[in-house]
Protein backbone atom coordinates (compact mmCIF):
# COMPACT_ATOMS: atom_id res chain seq x y z
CA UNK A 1 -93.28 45.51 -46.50
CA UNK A 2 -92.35 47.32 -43.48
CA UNK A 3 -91.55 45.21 -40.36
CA UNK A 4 -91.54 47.05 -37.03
CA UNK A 5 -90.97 44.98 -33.52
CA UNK A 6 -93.52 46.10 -30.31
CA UNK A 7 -91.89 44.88 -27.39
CA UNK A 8 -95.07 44.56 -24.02
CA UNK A 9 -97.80 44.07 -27.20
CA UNK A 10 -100.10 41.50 -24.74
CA UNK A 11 -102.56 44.68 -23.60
CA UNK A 12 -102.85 48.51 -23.57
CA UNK A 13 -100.56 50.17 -25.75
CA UNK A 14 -98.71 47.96 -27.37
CA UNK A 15 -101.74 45.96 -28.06
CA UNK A 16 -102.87 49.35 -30.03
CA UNK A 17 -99.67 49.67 -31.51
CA UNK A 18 -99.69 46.22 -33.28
CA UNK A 19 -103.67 47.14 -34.06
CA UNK A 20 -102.32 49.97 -35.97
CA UNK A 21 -99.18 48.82 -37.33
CA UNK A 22 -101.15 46.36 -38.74
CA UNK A 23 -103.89 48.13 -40.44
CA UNK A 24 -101.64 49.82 -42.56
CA UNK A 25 -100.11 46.86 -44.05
CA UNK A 26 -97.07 46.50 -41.99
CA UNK A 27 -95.47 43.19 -40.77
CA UNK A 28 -95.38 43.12 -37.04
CA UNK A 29 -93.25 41.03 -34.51
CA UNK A 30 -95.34 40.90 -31.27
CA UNK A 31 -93.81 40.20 -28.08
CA UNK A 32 -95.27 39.48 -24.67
CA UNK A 33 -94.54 37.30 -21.39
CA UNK A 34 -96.66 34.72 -21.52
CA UNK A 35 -98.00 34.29 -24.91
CA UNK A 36 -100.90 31.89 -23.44
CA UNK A 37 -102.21 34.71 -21.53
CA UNK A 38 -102.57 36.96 -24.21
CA UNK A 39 -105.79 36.11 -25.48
CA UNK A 40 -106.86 39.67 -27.61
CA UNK A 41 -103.33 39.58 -29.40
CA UNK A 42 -103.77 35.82 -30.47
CA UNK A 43 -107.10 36.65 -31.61
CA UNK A 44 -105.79 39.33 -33.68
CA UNK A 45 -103.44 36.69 -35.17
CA UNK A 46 -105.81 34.96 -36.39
CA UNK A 47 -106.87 37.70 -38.60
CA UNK A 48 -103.75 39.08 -39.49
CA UNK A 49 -101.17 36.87 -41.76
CA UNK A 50 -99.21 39.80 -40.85
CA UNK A 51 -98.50 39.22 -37.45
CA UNK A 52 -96.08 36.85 -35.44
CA UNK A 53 -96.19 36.72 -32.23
CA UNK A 54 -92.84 36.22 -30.16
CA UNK A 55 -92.08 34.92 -26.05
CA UNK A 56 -89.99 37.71 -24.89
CA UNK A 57 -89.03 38.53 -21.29
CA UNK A 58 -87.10 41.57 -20.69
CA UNK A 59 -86.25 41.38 -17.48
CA UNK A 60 -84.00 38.18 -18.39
CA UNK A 61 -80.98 38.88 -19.92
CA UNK A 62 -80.95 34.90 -21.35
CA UNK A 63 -84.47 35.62 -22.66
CA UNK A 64 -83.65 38.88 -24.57
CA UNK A 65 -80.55 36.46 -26.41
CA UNK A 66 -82.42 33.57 -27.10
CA UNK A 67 -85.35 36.02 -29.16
CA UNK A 68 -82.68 38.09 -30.87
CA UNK A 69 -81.34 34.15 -32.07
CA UNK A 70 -84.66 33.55 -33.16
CA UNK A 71 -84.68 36.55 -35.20
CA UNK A 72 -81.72 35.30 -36.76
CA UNK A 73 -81.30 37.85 -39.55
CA UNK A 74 -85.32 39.09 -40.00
CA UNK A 75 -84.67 42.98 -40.61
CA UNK A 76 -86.33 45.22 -38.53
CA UNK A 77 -87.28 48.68 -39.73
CA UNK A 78 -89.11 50.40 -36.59
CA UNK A 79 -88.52 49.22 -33.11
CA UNK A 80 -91.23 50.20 -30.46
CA UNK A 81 -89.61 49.30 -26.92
CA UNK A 82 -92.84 49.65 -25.04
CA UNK A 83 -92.43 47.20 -22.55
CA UNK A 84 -92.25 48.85 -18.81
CA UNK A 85 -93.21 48.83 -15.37
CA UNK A 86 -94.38 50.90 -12.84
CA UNK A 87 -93.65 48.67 -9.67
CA UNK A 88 -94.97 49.34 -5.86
CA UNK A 89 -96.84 52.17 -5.89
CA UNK A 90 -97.36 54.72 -3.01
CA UNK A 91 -93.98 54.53 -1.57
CA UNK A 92 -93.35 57.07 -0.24
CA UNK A 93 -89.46 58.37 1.14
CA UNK A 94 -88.63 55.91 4.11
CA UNK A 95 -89.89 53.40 2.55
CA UNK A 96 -88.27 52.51 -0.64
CA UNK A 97 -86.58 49.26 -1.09
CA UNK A 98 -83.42 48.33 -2.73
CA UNK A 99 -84.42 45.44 -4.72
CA UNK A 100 -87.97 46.63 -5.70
CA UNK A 101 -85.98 49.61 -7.28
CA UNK A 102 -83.40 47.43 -8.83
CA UNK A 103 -86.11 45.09 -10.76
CA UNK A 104 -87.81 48.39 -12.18
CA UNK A 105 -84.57 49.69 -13.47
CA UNK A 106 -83.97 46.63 -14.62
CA UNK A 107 -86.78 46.51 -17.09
CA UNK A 108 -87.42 50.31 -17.74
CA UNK A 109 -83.48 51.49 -17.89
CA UNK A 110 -81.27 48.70 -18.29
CA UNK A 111 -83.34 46.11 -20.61
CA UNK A 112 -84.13 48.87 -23.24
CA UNK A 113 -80.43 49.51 -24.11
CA UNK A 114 -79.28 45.98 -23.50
CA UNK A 115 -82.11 44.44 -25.85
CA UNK A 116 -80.97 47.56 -28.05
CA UNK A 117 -77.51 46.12 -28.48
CA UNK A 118 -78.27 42.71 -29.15
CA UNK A 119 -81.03 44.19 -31.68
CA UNK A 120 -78.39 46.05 -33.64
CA UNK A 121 -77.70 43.31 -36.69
CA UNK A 122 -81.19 43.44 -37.36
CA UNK A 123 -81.92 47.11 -36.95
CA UNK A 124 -78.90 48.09 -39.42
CA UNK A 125 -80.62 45.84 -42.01
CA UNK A 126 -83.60 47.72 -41.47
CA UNK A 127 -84.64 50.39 -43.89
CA UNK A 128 -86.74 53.26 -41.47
CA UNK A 129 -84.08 52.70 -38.70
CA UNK A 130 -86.21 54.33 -36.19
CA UNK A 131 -86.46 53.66 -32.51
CA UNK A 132 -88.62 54.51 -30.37
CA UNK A 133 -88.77 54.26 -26.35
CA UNK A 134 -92.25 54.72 -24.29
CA UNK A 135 -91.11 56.71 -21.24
CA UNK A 136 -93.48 58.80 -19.26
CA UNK A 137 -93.58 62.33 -18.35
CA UNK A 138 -93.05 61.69 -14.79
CA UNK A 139 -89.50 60.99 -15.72
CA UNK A 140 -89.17 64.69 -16.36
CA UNK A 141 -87.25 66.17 -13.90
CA UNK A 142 -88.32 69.75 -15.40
CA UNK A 143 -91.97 68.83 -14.48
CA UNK A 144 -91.78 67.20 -11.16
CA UNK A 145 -93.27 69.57 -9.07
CA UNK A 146 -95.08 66.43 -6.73
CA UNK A 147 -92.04 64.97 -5.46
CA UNK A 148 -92.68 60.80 -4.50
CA UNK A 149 -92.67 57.75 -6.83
CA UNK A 150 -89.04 57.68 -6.77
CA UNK A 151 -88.73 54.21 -8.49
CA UNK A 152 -91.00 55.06 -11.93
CA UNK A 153 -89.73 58.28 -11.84
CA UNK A 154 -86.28 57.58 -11.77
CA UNK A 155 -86.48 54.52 -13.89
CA UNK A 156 -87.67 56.90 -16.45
CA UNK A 157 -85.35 59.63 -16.65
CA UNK A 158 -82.54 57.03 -16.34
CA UNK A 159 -84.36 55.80 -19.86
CA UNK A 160 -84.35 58.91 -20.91
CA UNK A 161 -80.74 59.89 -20.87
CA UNK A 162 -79.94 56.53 -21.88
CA UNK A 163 -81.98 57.21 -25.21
CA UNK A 164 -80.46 60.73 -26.05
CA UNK A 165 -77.05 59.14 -25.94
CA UNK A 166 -77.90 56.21 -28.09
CA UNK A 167 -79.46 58.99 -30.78
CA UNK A 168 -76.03 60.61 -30.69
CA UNK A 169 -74.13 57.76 -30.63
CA UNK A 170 -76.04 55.90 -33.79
CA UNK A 171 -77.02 59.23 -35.73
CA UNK A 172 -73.66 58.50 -38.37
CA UNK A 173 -75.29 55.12 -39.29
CA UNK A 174 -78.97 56.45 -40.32
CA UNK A 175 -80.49 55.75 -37.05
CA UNK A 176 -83.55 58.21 -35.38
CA UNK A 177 -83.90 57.33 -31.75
CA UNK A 178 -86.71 59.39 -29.42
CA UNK A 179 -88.71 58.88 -26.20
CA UNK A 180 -92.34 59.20 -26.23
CA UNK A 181 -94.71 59.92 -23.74
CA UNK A 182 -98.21 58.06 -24.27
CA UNK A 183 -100.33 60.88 -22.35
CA UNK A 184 -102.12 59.45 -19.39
CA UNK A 185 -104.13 55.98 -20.68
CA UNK A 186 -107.00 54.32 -19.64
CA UNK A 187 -104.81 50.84 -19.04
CA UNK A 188 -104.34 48.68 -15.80
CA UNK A 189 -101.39 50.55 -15.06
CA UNK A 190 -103.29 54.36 -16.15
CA UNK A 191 -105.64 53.24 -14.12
CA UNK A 192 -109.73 54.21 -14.73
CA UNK A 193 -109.56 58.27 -13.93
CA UNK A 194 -106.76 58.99 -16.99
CA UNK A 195 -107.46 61.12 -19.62
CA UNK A 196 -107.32 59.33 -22.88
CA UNK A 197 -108.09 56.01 -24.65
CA UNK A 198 -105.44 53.58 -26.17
CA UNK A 199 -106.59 54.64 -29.88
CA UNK A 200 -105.83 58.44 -29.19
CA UNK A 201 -102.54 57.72 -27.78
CA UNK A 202 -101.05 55.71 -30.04
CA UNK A 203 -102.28 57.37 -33.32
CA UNK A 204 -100.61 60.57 -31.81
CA UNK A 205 -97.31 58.59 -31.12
CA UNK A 206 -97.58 57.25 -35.20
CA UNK A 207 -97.62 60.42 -36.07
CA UNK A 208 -94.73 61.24 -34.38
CA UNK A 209 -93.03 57.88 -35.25
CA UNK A 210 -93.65 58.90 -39.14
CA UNK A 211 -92.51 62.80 -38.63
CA UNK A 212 -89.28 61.19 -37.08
CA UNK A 213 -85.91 62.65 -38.37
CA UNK A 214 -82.24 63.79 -37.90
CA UNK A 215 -83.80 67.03 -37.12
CA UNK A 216 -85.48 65.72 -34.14
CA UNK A 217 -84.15 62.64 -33.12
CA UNK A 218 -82.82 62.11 -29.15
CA UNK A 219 -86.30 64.57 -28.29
CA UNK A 220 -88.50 63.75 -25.70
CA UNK A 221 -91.93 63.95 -27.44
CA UNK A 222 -95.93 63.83 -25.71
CA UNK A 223 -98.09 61.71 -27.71
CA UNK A 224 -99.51 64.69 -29.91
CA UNK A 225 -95.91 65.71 -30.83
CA UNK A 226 -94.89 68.48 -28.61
CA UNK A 227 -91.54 68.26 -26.87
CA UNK A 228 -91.38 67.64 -22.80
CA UNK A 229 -88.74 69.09 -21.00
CA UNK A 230 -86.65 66.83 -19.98
């Protein structure tokens, strides 16, 4: 049985994700915040012998160890880093804040890799070893033509380089590493005038999760496979 880990699973995408991953049969670590809160992912538990559900903060250093502990030596074949945020919105130049940016990076740039790391003993006892990064297209720097959101944006290309150097870097061991942008989503942080619903997204970003290889690992994929400049 395939085991994949969905980091941000409590809503939205990564909700979908584990909805998906577990349809077709696959084991599925789960990880949220605050495990209480997440009502729809417990209640897919209960449904799914499948499914464990995990506390994981990523913007705490201590909580990333303590989880990879837990894990002890569980393989892990897919890993879907999907947790992210967008943080103040509408600040515009003038107004950005040192520490606002510095807890975004923190969870978008820095947590990604650093959870990455501590991940490896598991992922190299994996069998797919793919992994797989939700970034957003607003990272591009090719396709900013709207200047602004200087914090999400840069948090993302940050992620973005960080993940074509970890491809490179891990491609002599087996590993597949890509970025993926989810298309604009009708979530709480899409907000209600995107384009497309959860389902769509994420069975687009499968399909590129399953297509993964040498050939195209370290891309920066849209959810219905084509490649964003980067």
């Amino acid at each position: 049985m395939t085991t994949i880990l969905i980091t941000g699973t409590n809503r939205g995408i990564g909700l979908e994700f584990t909805r998906q991953f577990l349809a077709r049969g696959a084991r599925v670590i789960a990880t949220c915040r605050n495990i209480e809160a997440a009502s729809e992912l417990k209640q897919l538990q209960s449904s799914h012998d499948g499914l464990e559900i995990r506390q994981l903060d990523v913007a705490s250093t201590e909580s990333m160890q303590d989880f990879v502990k837990q894990l002890a030596d569980t393989p892990i074949d897919i890993f879907i880093n999907n947790a992210g945020v967008y943080g103040p919105s509408n600040v515009k130049f003038g107004e950005v804040d040192a520490q606002m940016w510095a807890d975004v990076l923190q969870v978008n740039s820095i947590a990604p890799l650093i959870l990455s790391q501590l991940l490896m003993p598991n992922l190299r006892l994996g069998k797919d070893k793919k992994m797989l990064y939700l970034t957003s297209k607003m990272g591009s720097i090719g396709d900013n033509s709207g200047g602004g959101s200087y914090i999400y944006r840069s948090s993302k290309t940050a992620l973005n380089s960080v993940i074509k150097s970890l491809a490179i870097d891990l491609a002599a061991e087996g590993f597949n590493a890509a970025v993926l942008h989810p298309g604009w989503v009708l979530t709480d942080m899409g907000g209600p005038n995107a384009l497309i619903d959860t389902k769509t997204s994420v069975t687009g970003m499968l399909k590129v999760v399953d297509e993964l290889d040498s050939e195209s690992s370290g891309s920066f994929f849209n959810y219905d496979g084509s490649i964003i400049a980067w």
